[in-house]
Protein backbone atom coordinates (compact mmCIF):
# COMPACT_ATOMS: atom_id res chain seq x y z
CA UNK A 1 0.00 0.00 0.00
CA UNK A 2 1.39 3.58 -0.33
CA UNK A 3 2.38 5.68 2.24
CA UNK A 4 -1.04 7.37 2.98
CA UNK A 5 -2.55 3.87 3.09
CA UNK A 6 0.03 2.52 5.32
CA UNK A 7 -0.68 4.78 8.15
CA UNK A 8 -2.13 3.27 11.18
CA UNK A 9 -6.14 3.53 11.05
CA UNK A 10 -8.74 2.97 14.03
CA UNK A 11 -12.25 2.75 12.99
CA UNK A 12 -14.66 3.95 16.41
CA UNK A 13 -18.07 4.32 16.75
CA UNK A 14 -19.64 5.26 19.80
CA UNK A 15 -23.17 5.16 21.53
CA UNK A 16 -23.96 8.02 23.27
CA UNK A 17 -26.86 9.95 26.18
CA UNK A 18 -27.52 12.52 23.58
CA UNK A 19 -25.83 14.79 20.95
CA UNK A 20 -23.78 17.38 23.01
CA UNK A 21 -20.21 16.37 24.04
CA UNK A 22 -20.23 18.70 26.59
CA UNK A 23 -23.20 17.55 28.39
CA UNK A 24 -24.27 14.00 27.40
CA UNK A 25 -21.58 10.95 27.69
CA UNK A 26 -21.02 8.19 26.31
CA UNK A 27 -22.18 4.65 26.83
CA UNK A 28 -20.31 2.36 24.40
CA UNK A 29 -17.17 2.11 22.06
CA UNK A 30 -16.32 0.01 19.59
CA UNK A 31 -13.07 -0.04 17.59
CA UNK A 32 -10.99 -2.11 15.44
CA UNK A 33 -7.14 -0.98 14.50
CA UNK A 34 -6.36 -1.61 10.86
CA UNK A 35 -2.61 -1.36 9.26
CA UNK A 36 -1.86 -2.24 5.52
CA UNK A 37 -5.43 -2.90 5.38
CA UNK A 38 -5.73 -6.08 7.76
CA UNK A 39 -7.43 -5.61 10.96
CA UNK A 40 -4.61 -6.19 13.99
CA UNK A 41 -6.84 -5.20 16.85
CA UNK A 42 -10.37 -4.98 18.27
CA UNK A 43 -11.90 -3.82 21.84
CA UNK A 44 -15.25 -2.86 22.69
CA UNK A 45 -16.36 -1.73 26.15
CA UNK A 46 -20.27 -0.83 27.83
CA UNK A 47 -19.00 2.97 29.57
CA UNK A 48 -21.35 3.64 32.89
CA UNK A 49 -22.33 7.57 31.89
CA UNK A 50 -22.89 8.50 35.59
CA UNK A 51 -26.21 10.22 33.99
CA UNK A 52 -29.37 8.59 33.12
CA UNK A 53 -30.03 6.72 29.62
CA UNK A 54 -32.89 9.22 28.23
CA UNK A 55 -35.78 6.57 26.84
CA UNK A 56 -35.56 7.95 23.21
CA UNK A 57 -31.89 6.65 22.96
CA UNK A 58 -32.35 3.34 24.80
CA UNK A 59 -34.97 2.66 22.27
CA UNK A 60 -32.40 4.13 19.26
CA UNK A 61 -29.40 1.73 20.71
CA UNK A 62 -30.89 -0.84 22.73
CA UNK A 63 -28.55 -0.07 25.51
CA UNK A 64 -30.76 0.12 28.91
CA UNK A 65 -29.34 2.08 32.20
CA UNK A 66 -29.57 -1.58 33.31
CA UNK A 67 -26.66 -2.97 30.73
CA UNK A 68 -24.61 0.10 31.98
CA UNK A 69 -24.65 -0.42 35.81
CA UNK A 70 -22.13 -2.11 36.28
CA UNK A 71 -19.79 -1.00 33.50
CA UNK A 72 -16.58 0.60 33.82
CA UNK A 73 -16.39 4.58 33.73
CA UNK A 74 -14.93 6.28 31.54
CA UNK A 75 -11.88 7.28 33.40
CA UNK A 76 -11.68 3.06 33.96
CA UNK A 77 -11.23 2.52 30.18
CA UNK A 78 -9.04 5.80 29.54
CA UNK A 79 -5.86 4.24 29.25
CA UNK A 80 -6.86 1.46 27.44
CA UNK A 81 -8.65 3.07 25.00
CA UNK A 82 -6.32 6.04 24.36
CA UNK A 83 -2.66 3.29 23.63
CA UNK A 84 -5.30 2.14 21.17
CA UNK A 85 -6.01 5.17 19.55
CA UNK A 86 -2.53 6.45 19.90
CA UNK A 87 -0.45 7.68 16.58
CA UNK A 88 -3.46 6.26 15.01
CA UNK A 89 -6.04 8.55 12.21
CA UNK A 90 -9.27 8.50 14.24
CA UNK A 91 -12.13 6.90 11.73
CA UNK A 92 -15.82 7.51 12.41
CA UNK A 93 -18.84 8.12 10.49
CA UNK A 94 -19.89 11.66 10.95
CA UNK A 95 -16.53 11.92 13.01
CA UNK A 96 -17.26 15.15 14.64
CA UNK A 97 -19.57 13.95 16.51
CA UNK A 98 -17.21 10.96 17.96
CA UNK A 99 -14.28 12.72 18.16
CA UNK A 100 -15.64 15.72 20.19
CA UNK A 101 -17.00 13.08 22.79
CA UNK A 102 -13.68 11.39 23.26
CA UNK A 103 -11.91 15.01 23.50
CA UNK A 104 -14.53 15.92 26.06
CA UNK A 105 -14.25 12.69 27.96
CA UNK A 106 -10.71 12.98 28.24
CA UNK A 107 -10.57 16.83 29.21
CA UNK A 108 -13.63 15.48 31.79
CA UNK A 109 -10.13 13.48 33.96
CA UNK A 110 -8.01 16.26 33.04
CA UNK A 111 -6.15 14.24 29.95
CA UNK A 112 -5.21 15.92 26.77
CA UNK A 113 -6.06 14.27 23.37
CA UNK A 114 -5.72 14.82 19.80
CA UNK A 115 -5.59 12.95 16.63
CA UNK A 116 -5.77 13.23 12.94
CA UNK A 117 -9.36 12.67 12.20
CA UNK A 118 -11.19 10.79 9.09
CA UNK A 119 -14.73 11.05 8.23
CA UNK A 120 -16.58 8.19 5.85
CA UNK A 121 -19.35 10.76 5.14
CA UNK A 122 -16.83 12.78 4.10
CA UNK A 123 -15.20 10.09 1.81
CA UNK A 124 -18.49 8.51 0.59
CA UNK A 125 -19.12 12.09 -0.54
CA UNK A 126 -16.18 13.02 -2.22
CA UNK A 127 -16.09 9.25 -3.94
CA UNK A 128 -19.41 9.24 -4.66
CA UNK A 129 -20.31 12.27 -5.75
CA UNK A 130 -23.45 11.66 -7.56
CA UNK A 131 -25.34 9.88 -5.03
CA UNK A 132 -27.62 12.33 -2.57
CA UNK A 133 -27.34 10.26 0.47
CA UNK A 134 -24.56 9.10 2.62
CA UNK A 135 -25.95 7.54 6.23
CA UNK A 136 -24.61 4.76 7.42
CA UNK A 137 -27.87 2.83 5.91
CA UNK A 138 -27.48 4.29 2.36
CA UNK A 139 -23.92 3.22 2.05
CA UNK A 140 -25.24 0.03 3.36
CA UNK A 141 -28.00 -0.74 0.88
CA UNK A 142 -26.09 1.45 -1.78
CA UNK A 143 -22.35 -0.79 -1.93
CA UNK A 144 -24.44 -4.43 -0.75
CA UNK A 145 -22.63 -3.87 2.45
CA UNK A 146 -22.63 -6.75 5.36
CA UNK A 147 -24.59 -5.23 8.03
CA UNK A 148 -24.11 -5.79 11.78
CA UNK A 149 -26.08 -4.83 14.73
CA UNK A 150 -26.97 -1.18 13.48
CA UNK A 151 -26.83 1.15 16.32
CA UNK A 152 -24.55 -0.68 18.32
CA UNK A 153 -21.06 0.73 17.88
CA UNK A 154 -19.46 -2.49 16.40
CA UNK A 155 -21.91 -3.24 14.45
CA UNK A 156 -21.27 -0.12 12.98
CA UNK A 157 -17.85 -0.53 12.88
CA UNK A 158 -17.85 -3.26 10.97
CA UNK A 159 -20.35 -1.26 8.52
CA UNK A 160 -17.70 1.42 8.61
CA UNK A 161 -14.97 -1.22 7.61
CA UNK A 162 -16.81 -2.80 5.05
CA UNK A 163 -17.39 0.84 3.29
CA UNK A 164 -13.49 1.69 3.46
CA UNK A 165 -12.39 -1.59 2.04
CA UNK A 166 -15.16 -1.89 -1.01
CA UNK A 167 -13.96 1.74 -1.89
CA UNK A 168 -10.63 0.89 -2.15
CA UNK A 169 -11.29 -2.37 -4.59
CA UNK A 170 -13.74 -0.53 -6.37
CA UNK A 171 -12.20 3.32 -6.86
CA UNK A 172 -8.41 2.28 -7.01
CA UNK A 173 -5.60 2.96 -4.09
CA UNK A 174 -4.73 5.88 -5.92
CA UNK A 175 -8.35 7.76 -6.10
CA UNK A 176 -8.58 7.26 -1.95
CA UNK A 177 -5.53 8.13 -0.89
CA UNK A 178 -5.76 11.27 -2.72
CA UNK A 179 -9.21 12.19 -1.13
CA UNK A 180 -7.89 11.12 2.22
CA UNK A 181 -5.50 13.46 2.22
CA UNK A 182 -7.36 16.45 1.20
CA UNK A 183 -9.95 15.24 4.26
CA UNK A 184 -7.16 15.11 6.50
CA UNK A 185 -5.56 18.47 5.57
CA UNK A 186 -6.71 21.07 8.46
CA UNK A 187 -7.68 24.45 7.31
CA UNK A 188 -4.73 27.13 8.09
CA UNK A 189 -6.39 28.37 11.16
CA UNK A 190 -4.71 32.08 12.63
CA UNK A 191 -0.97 32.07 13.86
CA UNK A 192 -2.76 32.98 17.20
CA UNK A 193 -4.96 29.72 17.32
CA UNK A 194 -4.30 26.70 19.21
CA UNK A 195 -4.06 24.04 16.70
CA UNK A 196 -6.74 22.06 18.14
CA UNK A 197 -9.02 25.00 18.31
CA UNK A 198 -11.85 23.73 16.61
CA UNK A 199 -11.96 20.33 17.61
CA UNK A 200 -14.31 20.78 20.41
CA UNK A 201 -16.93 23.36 17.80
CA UNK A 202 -20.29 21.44 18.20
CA UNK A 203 -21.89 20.28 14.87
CA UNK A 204 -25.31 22.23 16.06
CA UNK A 205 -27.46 25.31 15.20
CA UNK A 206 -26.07 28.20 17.22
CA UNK A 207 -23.91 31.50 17.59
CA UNK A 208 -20.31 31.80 17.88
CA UNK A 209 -17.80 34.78 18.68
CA UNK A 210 -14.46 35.46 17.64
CA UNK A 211 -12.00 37.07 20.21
CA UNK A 212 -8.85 39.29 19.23
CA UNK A 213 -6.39 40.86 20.98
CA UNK A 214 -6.99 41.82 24.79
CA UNK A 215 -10.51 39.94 24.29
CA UNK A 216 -11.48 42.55 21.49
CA UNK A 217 -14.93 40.96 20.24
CA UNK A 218 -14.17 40.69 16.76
CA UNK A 219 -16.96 38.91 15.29
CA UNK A 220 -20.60 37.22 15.72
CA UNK A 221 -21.83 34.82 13.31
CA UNK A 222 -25.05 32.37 13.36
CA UNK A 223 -24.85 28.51 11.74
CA UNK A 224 -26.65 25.56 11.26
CA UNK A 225 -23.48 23.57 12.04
CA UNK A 226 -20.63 25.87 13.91
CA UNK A 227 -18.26 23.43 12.77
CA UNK A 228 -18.36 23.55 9.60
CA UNK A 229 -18.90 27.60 9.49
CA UNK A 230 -16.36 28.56 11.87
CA UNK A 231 -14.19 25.74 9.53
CA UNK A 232 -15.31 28.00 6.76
CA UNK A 233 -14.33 31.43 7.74
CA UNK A 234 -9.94 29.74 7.82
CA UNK A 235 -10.55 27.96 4.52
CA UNK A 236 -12.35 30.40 2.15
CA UNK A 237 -12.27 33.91 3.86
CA UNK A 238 -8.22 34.47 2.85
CA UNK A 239 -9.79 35.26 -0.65
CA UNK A 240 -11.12 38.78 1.18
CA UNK A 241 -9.31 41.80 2.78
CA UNK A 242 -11.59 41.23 5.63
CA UNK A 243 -11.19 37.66 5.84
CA UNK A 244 -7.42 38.20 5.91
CA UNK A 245 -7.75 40.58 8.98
CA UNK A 246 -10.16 38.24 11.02
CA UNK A 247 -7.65 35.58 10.56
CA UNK A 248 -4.66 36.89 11.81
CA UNK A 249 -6.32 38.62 14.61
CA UNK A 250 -8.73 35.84 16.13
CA UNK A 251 -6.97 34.33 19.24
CA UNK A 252 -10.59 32.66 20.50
CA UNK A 253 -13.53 31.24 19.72
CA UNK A 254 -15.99 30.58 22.11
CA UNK A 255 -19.88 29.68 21.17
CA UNK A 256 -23.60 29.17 22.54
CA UNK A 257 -25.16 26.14 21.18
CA UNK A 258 -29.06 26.51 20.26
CA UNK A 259 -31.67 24.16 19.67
CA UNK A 260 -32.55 25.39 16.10
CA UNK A 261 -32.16 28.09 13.80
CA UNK A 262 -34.66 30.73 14.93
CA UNK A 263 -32.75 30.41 18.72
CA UNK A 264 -29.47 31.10 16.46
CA UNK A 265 -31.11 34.08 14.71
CA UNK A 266 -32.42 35.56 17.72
CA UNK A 267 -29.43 35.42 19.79
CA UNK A 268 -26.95 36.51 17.06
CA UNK A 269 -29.26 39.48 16.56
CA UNK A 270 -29.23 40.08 19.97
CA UNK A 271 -25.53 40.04 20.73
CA UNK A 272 -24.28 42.00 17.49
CA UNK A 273 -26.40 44.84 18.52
CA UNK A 274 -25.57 44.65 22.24
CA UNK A 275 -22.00 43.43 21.92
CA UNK A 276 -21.23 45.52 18.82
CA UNK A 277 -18.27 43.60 17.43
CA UNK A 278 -16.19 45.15 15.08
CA UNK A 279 -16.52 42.89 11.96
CA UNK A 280 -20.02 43.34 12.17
CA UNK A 281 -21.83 45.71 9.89
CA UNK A 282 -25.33 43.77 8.66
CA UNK A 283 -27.88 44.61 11.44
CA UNK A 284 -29.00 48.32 11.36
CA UNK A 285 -29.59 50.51 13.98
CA UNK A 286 -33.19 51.59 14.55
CA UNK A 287 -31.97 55.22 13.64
CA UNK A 288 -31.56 54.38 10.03
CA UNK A 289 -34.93 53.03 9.42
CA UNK A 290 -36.97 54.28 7.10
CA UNK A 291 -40.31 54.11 6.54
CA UNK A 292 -43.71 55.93 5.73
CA UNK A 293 -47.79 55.78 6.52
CA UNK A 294 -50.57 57.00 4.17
CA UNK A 295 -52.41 60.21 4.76
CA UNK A 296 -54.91 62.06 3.40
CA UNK A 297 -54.45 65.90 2.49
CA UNK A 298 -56.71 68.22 2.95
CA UNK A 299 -58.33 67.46 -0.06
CA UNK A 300 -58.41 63.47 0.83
CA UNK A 301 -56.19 62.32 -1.35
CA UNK A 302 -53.68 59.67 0.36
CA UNK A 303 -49.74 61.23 0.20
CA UNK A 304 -46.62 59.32 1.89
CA UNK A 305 -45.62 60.99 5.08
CA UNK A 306 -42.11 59.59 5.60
CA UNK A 307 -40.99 58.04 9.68
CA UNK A 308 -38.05 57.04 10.76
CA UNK A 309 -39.53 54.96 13.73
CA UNK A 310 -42.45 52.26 13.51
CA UNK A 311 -45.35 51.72 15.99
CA UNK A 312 -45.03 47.91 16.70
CA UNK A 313 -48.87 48.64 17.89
CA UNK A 314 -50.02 50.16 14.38
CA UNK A 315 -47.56 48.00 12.17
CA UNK A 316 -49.94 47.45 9.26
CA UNK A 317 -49.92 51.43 8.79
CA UNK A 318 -46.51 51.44 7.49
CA UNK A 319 -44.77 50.45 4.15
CA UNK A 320 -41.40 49.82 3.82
CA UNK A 321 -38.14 49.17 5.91
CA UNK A 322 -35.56 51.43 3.96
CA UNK A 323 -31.82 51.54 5.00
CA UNK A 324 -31.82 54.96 3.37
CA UNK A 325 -33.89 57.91 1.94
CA UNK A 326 -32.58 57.36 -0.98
CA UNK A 327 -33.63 53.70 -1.52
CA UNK A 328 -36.84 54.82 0.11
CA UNK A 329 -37.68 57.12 -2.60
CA UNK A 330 -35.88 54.67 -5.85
CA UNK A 331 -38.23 52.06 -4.75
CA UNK A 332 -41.45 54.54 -4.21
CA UNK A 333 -40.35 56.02 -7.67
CA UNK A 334 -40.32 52.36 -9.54
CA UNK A 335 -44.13 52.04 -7.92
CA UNK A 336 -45.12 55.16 -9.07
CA UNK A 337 -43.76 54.67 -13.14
CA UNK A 338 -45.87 51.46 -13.20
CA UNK A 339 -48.84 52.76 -11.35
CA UNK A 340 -48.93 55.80 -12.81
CA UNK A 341 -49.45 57.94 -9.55
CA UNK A 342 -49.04 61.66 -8.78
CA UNK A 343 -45.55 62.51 -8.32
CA UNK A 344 -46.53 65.36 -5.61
CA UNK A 345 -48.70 63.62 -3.28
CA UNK A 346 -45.94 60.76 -3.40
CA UNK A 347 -43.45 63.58 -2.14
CA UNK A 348 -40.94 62.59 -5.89
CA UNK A 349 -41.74 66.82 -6.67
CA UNK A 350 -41.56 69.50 -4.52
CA UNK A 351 -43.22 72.18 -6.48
CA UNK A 352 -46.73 73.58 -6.39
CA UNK A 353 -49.15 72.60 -9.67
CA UNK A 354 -49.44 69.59 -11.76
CA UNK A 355 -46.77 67.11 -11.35
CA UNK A 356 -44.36 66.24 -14.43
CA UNK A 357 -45.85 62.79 -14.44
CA UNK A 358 -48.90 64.38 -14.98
CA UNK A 359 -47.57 66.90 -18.00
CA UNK A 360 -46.46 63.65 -20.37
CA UNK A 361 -49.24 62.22 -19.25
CA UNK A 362 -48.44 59.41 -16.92
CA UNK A 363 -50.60 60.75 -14.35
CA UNK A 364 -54.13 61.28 -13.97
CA UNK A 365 -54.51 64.50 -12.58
CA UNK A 366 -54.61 63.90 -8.76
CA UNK A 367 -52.90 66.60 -8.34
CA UNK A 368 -55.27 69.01 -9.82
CA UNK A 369 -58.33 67.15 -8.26
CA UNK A 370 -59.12 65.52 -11.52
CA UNK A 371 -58.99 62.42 -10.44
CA UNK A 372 -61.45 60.80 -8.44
CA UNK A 373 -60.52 60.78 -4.82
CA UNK A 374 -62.09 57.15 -4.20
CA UNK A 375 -60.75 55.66 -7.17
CA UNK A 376 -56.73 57.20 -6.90
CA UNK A 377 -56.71 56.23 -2.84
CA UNK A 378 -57.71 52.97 -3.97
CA UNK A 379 -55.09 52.56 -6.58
CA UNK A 380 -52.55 53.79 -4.02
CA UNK A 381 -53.45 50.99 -1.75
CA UNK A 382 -53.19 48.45 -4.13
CA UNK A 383 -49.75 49.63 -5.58
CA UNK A 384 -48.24 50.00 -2.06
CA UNK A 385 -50.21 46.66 -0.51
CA UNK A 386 -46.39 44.68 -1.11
CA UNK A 387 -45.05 46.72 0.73
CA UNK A 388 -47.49 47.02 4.06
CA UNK A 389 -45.72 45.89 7.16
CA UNK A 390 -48.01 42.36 8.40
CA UNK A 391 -49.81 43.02 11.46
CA UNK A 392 -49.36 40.52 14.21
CA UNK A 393 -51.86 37.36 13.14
CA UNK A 394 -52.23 36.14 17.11
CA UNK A 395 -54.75 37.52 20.09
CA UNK A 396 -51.79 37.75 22.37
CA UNK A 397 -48.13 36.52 22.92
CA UNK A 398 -47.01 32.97 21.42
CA UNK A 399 -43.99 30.38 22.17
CA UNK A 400 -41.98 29.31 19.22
CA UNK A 401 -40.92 26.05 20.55
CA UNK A 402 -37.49 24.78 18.87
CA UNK A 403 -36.17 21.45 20.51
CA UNK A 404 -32.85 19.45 18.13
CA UNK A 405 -33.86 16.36 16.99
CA UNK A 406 -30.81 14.46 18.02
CA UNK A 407 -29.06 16.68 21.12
CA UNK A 408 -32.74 17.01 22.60
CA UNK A 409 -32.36 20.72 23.55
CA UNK A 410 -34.99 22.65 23.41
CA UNK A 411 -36.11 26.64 23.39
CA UNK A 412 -38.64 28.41 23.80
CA UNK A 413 -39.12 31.92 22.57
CA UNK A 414 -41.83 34.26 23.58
CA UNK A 415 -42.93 36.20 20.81
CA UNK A 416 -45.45 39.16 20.62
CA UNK A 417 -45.88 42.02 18.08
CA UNK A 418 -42.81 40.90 15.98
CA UNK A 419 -40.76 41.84 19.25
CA UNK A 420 -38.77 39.30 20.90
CA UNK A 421 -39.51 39.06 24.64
CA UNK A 422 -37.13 36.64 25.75
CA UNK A 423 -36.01 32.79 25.57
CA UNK A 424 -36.72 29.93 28.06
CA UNK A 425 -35.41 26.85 28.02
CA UNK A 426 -37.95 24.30 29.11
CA UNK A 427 -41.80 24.08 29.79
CA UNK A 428 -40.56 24.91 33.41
CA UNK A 429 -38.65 27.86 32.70
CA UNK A 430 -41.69 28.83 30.58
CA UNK A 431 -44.59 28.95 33.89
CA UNK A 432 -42.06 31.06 35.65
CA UNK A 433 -41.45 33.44 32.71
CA UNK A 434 -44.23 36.50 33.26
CA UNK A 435 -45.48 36.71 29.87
CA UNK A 436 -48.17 39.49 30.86
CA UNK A 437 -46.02 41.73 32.04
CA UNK A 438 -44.08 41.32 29.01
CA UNK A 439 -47.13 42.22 26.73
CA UNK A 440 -47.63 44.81 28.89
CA UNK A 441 -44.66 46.20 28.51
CA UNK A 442 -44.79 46.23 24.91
CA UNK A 443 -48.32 47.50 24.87
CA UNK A 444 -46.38 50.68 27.23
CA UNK A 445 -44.02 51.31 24.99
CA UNK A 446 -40.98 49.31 26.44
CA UNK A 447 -39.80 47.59 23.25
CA UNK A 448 -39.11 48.99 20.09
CA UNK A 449 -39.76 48.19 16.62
CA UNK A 450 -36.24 45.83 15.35
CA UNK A 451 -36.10 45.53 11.52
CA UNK A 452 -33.66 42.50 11.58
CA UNK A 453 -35.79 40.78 14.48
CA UNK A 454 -39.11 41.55 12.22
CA UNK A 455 -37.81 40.27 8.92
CA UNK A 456 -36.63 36.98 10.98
CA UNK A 457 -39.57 36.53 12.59
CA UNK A 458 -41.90 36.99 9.39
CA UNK A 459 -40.02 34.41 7.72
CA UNK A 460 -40.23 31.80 10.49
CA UNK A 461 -44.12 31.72 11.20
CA UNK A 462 -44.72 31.99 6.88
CA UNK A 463 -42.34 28.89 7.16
CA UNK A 464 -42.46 27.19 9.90
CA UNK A 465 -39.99 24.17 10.42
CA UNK A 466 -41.04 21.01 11.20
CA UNK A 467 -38.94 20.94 14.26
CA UNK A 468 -41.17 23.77 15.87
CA UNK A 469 -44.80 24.08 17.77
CA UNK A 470 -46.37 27.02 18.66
CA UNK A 471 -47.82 28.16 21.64
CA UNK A 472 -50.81 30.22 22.24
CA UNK A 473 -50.97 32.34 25.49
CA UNK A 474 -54.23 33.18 26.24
């Protein structure tokens, strides 16, 4: 075999009390040690978690608290486990996820580890580029795999195995090595960096924050999977003056795990505005909105009378969210050319007497009062309806409950008006949180009106994820 093929390989599965390495432990590994492509060693071990065995996973694993009783802890099997893994590339099928639970069981007894780590997802992907799917399952029915206990971590292992092997006879030494090594190559993280800096990065929805010099909050960003967007930011952003800068300068990344992607939106929101770091430059302030209402002159015909601050009480009476007067008037002006509306009672001429639309005759004589008022107020409302601000379709308050189909965590966020009131994070937390006085609040005048928060917010309940329920407060 070549040199790439030659190194030492462990393929490890584990079972695990949830999806968070920092919270949930793990209750079985499985491994076999493979050199020159023969299998040399093989150890599995039940793990006692020192936490309960939630139901949903004993039913996913078949592993009950029972099995786990009396097994060894973790710190029991350390030593064992880590001469095996030693030297070795650290295989696993969606390895994040494994290797961030043996980094965080080793850092739990004060142990450092670290390893070169190879993911089969990865490699089914980059082999098998025109297939969709890449589970465990797929690969399985895909390559005629033999199967083994699924859910069990040998079993899986020797799923894992199979895979490896059957690539190799089937896309040449040559063709794997090659993508091995470009899996294996880490991203050129900042000088300032740790080198294991992003091994612990969860593979969850969430925000994380990038830390300069003297703890200089450089940046906020929002992800699906931190992982792979913090991984991102050190492999593509070097093409960008910016991304340049933020790599040199980050010295530390720290994050806040969520339980789906409206949590993530919320709280990156949240923390750019509050924590205003200095990569930052998306989310407005509230200063720079603007906006308008229709009134009627004293003639009653409707004119725009511009705002630069909404009523989240009367939010249906305004059109528009403008970062500038002068996109605020390009867009009013592109309504008006199809529409064929009076220039002056849109505010697009200043002078007294007909407007110019009106004089090469693209208008119908509002201006003058030649128009019918009815029929030109109607035909204002219809032009601008796209851009009326939704009013808020509930009685009252609601919970947007978010909970991560794997890791089990779960949010709640108390919504009302388009404002965000705040974030609880269990049906507990929820009885305790004072929802009226919230409302009331907001009904007072407490909160104001947050473009960023409203655009989020629209978007979520017009498409709602199947991950979220919605509450009702009466």
């Amino acid at each position: 075999m070549s040199n790439m093929l030659s190194q030492t390989f462990v393929f490890i599965d584990l079972e695990t009390t949830g999806g968070s390495a920092p919270s949930d432990r793990i209750i079985e590994i499985g491994l076999k040690k493979v050199i020159d492509g023969e299998v040399v060693d093989e150890w599995q071990s039940l793990v006692n978690p020192e936490k309960t065995i939630p139901p949903f996973i004993e039913n996913y694993t078949g592993i009950s608290n029972e099995m786990v009783q009396d097994a060894p802890l973790f710190s029991e099997v350390a030593c064992t486990l880590k001469s095996k893994l030693e030297g070795a590339v650290f295989v696993a099928h969606n390895a994040r996820f494994d290797y961030s639970f043996v980094k965080s069981e080793f850092r739990r007894i004060h142990q450092p580890f670290s390893a070169k780590v190879l993911c089969t997802v990865k490699l089914s992907r980059q082999l098998y580029p025109q297939y969709i799917k890449h589970s465990m399952d797929a690969l399985i029915a895909r390559h005629e795999l033999p199967a083994g206990p699924r859910h069990r971590a040998m079993g899986d292992v020797d799923s894992m195995l199979a895979f490896f092997l059957h690539a190799l006879n089937e896309r040449g030494e040559a063709e794997v090595e090659t993508v091995i090594g470009k899996i294996l190559k880490r991203p050129s993280l900042p000088s300032h960096l740790p080198a294991d800096a992003l091994d612990e990065l969860p593979q969850t929805s969430g925000v994380y924050r990038f830390f300069g010099e003297n703890e200089v909050l450089l940046y906020v960003g929002k992800a699906n999977n931190i992982y792979q967007r913090v991984m991102s930011h050190f492999i593509s952003d070097h093409n960008t003056a910016k991304g340049v800068m933020m790599s040199q300068s980050v010295r530390r990344i720290e994050w806040t795990e969520t339980a789906g992607e409206l949590g993530a939106l919320l709280l990156e929101l949240k923390q750019i505005k509050t924590l205003k770091p200095i990569h930052n430059k998306r989310s407005r302030s509230v200063n720079s909105l603007h906006s308008f209402t229709l009134v009627a002159n004293k003639s009653g015909y409707l004119m725009l009378q511009p705002v630069q601050e909404v009523d989240i009480l009367r939010l249906n009476e305004f059109y528009g969210l403008f970062k500038s007067k002068k996109i605020a008037e390009k867009a009013i002006q592109g309504i008006n050319t199809k529409n064929e509306l009076c220039a002056t009672l849109l505010g697009l001429d200043r002078g007294a007497g007909p407007c110019f639309q009106h004089k090469i005759g693209r208008c119908k004589g509002a201006c003058l009062g030649e128009e019918d008022v009815t029929r030109y107020n109607l035909r204002v409302q219809i032009a601008f309806h796209s851009l009326q601000l939704k009013k808020w379709p509930y009685k009252s308050a609601i919970g947007v409950k978010e909970r991560h189909p794997f890791t089990g965590k779960t949010d709640i966020h108390i919504l009302y008006g388009w404002v965000h009131l705040g974030t609880v994070n269990s049906d507990e937390a929820l009885v305790n949180f004072n929802v009226d006085d919230h409302v009331r609040a907001c009904l007072e005048g407490d909160y104001r009106f947050d473009e960023d928060a409203y655009r989020v917010i629209t978007k979520m309940l017009s498409t709602p994820k199947i991950s979220t329920h919605i509450i009702e407060f009466n």
